[in-house]
Protein backbone atom coordinates (compact mmCIF):
# COMPACT_ATOMS: atom_id res chain seq x y z
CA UNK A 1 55.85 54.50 -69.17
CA UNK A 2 52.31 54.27 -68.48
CA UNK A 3 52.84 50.62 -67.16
CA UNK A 4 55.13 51.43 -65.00
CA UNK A 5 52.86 54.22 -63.34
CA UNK A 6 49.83 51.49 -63.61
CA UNK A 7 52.69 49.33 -61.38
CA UNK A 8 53.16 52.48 -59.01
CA UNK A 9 50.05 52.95 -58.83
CA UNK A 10 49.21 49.57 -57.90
CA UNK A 11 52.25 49.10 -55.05
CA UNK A 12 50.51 52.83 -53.49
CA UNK A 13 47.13 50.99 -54.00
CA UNK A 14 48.84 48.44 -51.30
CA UNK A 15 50.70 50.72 -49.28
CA UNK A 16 47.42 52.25 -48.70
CA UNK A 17 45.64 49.42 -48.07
CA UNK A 18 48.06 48.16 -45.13
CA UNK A 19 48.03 51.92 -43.49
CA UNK A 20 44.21 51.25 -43.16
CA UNK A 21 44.60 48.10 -41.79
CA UNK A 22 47.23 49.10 -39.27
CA UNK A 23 45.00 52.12 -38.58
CA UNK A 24 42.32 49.98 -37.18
CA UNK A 25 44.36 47.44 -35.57
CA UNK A 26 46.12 50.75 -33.59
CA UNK A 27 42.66 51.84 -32.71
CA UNK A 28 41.56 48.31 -31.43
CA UNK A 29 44.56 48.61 -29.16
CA UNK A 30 43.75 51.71 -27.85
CA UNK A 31 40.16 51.07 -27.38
CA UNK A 32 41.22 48.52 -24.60
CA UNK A 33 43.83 50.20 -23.56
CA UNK A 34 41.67 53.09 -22.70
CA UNK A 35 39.26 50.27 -20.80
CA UNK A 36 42.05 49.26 -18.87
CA UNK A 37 43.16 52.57 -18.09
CA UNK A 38 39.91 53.49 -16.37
CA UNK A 39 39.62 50.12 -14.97
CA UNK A 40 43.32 50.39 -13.43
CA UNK A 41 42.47 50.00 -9.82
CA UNK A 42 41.22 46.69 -9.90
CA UNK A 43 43.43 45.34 -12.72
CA UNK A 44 47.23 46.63 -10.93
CA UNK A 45 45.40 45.41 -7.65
CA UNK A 46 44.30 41.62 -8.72
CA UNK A 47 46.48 40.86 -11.83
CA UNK A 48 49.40 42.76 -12.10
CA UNK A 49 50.26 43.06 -8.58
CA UNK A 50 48.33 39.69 -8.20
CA UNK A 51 51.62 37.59 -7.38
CA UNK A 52 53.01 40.17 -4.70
CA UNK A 53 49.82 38.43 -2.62
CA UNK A 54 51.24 35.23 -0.65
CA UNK A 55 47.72 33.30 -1.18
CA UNK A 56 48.43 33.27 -4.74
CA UNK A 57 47.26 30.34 -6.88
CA UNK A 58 50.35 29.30 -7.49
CA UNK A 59 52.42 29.38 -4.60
CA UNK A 60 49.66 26.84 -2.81
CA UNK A 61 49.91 24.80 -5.31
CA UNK A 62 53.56 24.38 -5.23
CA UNK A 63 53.43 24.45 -1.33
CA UNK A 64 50.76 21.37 -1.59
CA UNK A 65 52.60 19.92 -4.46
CA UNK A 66 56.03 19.82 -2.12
CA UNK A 67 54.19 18.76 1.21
CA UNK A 68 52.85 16.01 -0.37
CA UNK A 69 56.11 14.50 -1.00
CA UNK A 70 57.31 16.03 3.07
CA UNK A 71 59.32 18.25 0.82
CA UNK A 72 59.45 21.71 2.57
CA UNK A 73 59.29 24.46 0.53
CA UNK A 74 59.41 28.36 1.09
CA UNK A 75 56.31 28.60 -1.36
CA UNK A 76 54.32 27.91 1.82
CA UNK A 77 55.52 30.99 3.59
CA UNK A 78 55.99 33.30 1.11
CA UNK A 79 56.58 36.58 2.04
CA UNK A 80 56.67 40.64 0.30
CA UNK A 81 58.39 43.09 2.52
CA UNK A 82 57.64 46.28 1.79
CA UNK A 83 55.81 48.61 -0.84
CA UNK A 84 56.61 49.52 -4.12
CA UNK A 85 58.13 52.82 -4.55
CA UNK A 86 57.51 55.39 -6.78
CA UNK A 87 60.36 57.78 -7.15
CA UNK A 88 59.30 60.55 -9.83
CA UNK A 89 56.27 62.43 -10.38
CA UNK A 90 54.85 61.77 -13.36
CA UNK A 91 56.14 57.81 -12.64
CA UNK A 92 52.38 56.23 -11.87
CA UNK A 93 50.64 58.31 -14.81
CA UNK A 94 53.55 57.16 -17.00
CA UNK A 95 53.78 53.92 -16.23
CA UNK A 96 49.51 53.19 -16.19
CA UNK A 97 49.63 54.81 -19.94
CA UNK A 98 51.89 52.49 -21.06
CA UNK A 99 51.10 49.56 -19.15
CA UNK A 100 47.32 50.02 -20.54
CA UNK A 101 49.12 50.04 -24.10
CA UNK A 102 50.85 46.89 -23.43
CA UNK A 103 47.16 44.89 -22.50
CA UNK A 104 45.57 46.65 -25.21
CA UNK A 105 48.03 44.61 -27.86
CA UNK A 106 47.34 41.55 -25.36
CA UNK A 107 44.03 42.03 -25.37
CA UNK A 108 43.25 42.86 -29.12
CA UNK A 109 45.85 40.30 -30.50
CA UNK A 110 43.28 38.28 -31.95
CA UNK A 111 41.43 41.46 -33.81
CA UNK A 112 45.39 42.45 -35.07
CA UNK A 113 45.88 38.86 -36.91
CA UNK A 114 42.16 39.52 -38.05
CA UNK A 115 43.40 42.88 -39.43
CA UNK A 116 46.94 41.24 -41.13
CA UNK A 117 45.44 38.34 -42.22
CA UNK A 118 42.92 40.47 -44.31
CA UNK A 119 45.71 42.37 -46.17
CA UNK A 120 47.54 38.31 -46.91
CA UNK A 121 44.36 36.79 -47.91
CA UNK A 122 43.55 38.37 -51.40
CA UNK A 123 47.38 37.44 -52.75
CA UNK A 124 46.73 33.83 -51.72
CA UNK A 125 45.06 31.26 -54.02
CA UNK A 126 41.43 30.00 -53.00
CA UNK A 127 42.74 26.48 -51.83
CA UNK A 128 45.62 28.55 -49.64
CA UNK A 129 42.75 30.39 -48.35
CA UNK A 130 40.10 27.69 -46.86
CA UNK A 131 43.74 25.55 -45.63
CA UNK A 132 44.48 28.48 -43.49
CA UNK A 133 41.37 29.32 -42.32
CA UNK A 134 41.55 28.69 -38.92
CA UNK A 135 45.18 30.57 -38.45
CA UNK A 136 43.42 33.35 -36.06
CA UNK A 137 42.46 30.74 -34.07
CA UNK A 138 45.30 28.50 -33.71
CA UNK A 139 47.44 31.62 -33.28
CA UNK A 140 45.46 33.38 -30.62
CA UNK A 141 45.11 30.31 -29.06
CA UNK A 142 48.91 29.65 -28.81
CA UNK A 143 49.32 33.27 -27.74
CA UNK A 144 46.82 33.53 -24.65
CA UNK A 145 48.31 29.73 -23.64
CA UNK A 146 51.66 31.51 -23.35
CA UNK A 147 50.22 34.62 -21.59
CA UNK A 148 48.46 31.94 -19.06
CA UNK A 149 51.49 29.75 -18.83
CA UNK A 150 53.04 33.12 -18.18
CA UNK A 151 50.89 34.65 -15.80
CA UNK A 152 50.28 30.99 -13.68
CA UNK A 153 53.90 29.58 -13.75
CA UNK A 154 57.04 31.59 -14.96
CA UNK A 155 55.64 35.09 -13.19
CA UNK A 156 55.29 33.59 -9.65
CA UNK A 157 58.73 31.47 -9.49
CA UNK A 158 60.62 34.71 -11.16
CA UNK A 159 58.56 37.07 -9.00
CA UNK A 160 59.32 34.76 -5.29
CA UNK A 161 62.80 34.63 -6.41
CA UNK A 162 64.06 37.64 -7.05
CA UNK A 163 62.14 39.27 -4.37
CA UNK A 164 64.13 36.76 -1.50
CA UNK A 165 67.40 37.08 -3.40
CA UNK A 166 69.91 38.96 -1.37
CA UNK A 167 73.85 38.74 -1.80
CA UNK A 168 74.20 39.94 1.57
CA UNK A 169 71.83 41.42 4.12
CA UNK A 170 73.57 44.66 4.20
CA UNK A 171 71.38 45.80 0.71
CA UNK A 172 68.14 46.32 1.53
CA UNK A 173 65.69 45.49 -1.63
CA UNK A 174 63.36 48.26 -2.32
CA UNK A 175 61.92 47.64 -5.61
CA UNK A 176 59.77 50.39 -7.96
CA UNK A 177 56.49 49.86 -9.63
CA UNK A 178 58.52 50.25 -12.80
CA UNK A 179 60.53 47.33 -11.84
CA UNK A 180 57.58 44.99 -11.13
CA UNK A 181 55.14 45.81 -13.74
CA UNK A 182 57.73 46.13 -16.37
CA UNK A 183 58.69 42.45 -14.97
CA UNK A 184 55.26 41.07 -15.41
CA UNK A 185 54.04 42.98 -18.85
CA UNK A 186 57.59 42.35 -20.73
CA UNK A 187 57.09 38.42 -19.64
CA UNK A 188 53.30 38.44 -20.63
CA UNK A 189 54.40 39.47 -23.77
CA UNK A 190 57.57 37.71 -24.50
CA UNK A 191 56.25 34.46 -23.38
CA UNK A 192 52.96 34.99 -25.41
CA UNK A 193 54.92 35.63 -28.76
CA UNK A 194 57.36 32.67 -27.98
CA UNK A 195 54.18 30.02 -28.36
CA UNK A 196 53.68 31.47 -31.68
CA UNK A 197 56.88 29.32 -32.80
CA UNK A 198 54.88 27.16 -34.75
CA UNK A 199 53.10 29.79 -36.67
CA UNK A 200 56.41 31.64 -37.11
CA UNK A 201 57.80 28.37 -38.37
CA UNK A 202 54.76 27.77 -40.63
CA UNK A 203 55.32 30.86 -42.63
CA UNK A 204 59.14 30.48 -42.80
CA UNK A 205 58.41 27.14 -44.52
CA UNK A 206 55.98 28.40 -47.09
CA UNK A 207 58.68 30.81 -48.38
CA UNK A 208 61.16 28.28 -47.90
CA UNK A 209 63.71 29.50 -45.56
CA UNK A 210 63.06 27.01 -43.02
CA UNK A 211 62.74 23.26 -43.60
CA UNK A 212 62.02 20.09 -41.59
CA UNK A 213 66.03 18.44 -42.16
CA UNK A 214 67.01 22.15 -40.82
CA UNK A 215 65.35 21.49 -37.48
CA UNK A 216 65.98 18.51 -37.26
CA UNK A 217 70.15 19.04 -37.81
CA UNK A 218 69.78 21.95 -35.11
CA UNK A 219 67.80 20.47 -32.25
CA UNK A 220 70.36 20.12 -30.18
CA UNK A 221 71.46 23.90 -30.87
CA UNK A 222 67.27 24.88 -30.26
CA UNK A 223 67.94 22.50 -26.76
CA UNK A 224 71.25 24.84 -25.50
CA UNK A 225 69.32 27.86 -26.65
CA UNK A 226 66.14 26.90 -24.92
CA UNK A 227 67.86 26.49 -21.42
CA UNK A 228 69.99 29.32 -21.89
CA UNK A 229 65.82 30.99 -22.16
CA UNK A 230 64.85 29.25 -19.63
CA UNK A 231 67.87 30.27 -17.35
CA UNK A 232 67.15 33.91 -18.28
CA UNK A 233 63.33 34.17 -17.40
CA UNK A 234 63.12 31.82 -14.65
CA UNK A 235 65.36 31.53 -10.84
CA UNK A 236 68.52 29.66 -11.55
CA UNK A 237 67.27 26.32 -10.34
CA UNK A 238 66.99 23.03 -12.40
CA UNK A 239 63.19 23.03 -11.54
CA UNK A 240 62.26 26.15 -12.62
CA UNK A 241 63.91 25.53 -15.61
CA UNK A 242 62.69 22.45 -16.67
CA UNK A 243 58.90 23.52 -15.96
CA UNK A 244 59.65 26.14 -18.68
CA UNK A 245 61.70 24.58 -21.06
CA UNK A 246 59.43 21.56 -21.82
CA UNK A 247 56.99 23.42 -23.26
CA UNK A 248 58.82 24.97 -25.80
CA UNK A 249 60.36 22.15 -26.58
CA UNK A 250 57.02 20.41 -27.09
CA UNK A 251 56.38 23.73 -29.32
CA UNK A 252 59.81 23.15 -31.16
CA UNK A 253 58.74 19.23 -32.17
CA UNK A 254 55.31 20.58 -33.37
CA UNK A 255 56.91 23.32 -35.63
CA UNK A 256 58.75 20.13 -37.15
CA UNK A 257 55.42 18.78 -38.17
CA UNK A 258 53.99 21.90 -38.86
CA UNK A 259 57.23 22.33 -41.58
CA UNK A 260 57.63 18.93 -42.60
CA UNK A 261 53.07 19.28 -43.25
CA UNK A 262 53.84 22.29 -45.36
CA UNK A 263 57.08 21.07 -47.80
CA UNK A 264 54.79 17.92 -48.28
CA UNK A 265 51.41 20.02 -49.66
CA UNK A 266 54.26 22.39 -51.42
CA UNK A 267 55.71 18.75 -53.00
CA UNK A 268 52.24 17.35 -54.28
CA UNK A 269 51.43 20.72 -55.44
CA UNK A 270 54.02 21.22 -57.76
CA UNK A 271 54.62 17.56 -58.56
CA UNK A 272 58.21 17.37 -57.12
C-alpha cells in the first residue's frame, strides 16, 4: 500500500511539475502577446496587412524574376480594390486579442521548447542529454524558416490570388479583416509547425514508431500528399506549387537521415 501511494505520489509530483512549466510557457505567450497588442498599429499596418501593399517584396521580385525572361506577369501590376470590412462590433477588439495570442506562441516558441524540454531532460540519460543539446535551436530554427518561407513566399502568391479570383464579375469581392488576418496567422502557423517534420520524425524514431524502411516504402504516398498540401495553401498553378512543395520534400529526405541517424545510435547502443 504505501508503495503504491509513494508511486501516486510520485506521478502528482510530475503532474505538478508540467502545470508549472506550462504555467510559464502561457505567461511567456502572453507577455508578447500583450506587446503586440499595444504595438498593433504598426504591426496590422506593415506585417499583417503588409502583402495587401502592391510594392511588396515579393511581388517585385517575381515581376523582375518574369521580365527578365520577357515573361509578363500580373505581379507587376498588382492591385487591392477596396478595404477590409468589419461587420460586427466587437469584430476589431476580438480579432486584435486573438491575433496578439497567435504572435505571442510565434514569438515565444523558442522559450515554450525551453520550457518542455526542461520537464524531458531529467528522464533522459546524461549521454541523451549533451546529444540533444542543441534541439531548441535546430527546432526554432526550422520553425521561424517556415514562418519566413511563409510570410515571403506562400502568403503573397495565396494572398494575389485569391484576391483577383472571380467566377464571374457579377460577385463583387469584399473581404473582412477576419478573412485576411485569419489567412495570414493560420498560414504563419501551419507552415511554421510543418518545418518541424524532422524533429517530429526524430522523436517518433526514438520510441520507435517511425523508421527509415517506413519512409522510404511511403515516399511516393508523402509525394501525393505533399501536392495535395501544396494545392491547398497555394493558387492552383503548377508554379506555385512546386515553389512550396520542394521544400518539404527537402524536409521529408532529411527526416530520413534524421531516422535512419537515430535507429543506428539506438543499434550500437544496445548491441543489435
Amino acid at each position: 500500500m504505501a508503495e503504491s501511494e509513494g508511486k501516486e505520489m510520485s506521478f502528482l509530483a510530475h503532474l505538478e511539475e508540467l502545470r508549472w512549466h506550462l504555467v510559464r510557457s502561457f505567461i511567456a505567450i502572453v507577455l508578447v502577446a500583450v506587446a503586440v497588442f499595444i504595438f498593433q498599429k504598426d504591426i496590422y499596418e506593415n506585417f499583417l496587412l503588409a502583402h495587401r501593399d502592391p510594392n511588396f517584396l515579393t511581388y517585385r521580385a517575381f515581376c523582375n524574376f518574369f521580365s527578365a525572361f520577357g515573361v509578363e506577369s500580373g505581379f507587376c501590376n498588382v492591385e487591392f480594390s477596396g478595404e477590409l470590412q468589419s461587420l460586427k462590433v466587437t469584430q476589431q477588439f476580438m480579432n486584435s486579442i486573438w491575433t496578439s495570442l497567435i504572435l505571442g506562441l510565434i514569438v515565444a516558441f523558442p522559450y515554450v521548447l525551453w520550457e518542455i524540454w526542461r520537464f524531458i531532460a531529467p528522464g533522459l540519460h546524461e549521454q541523451e542529454v549533451k546529444k540533444s543539446r542543441g534541439f531548441i535551436l535546430i527546432a526554432s530554427l526550422l520553425f521561424f524558416v517556415g514562418v519566413l518561407f511563409s510570410f515571403f513566399v506562400i502568403l503573397p502568391m495565396s494572398v494575389y490570388f485569391f484576391y483577383n479570383y472571380e467566377i464571374t464579375d457579377m460577385i463583387q469581392n469584399q473581404f473582412t479583416m477576419d478573412s485576411h488576418i485569419g489567412l495570414v496567422t493560420n498560414t504563419l502557423l501551419g507552415v511554421a509547425i510543418m518545418f518541424e517534420l524532422p524533429v517530429i520524425i526524430y522523436f517518433l524514431s526514438k520510441i520507435g514508431l517511425v523508421t527509415p524502411a517506413f519512409l522510404k516504402r511511403y515516399r511516393k504516398h508523402a509525394l501525393v500528399l505533399v501536392l495535395i498540401l501544396a494545392a491547398i495553401i497555394t493558387p492552383p498553378d503548377v508554379a506555385s506549387q512546386v515553389i512550396v512543395s520542394i521544400p518539404i520534400l527537402i524536409l521529408y529526405e532529411i527526416s530520413i537521415k534524421v531516422s535512419k541517424r537515430v535507429i543506428k545510435n539506438q543499434e550500437k547502443k544496445y548491441g543489435k
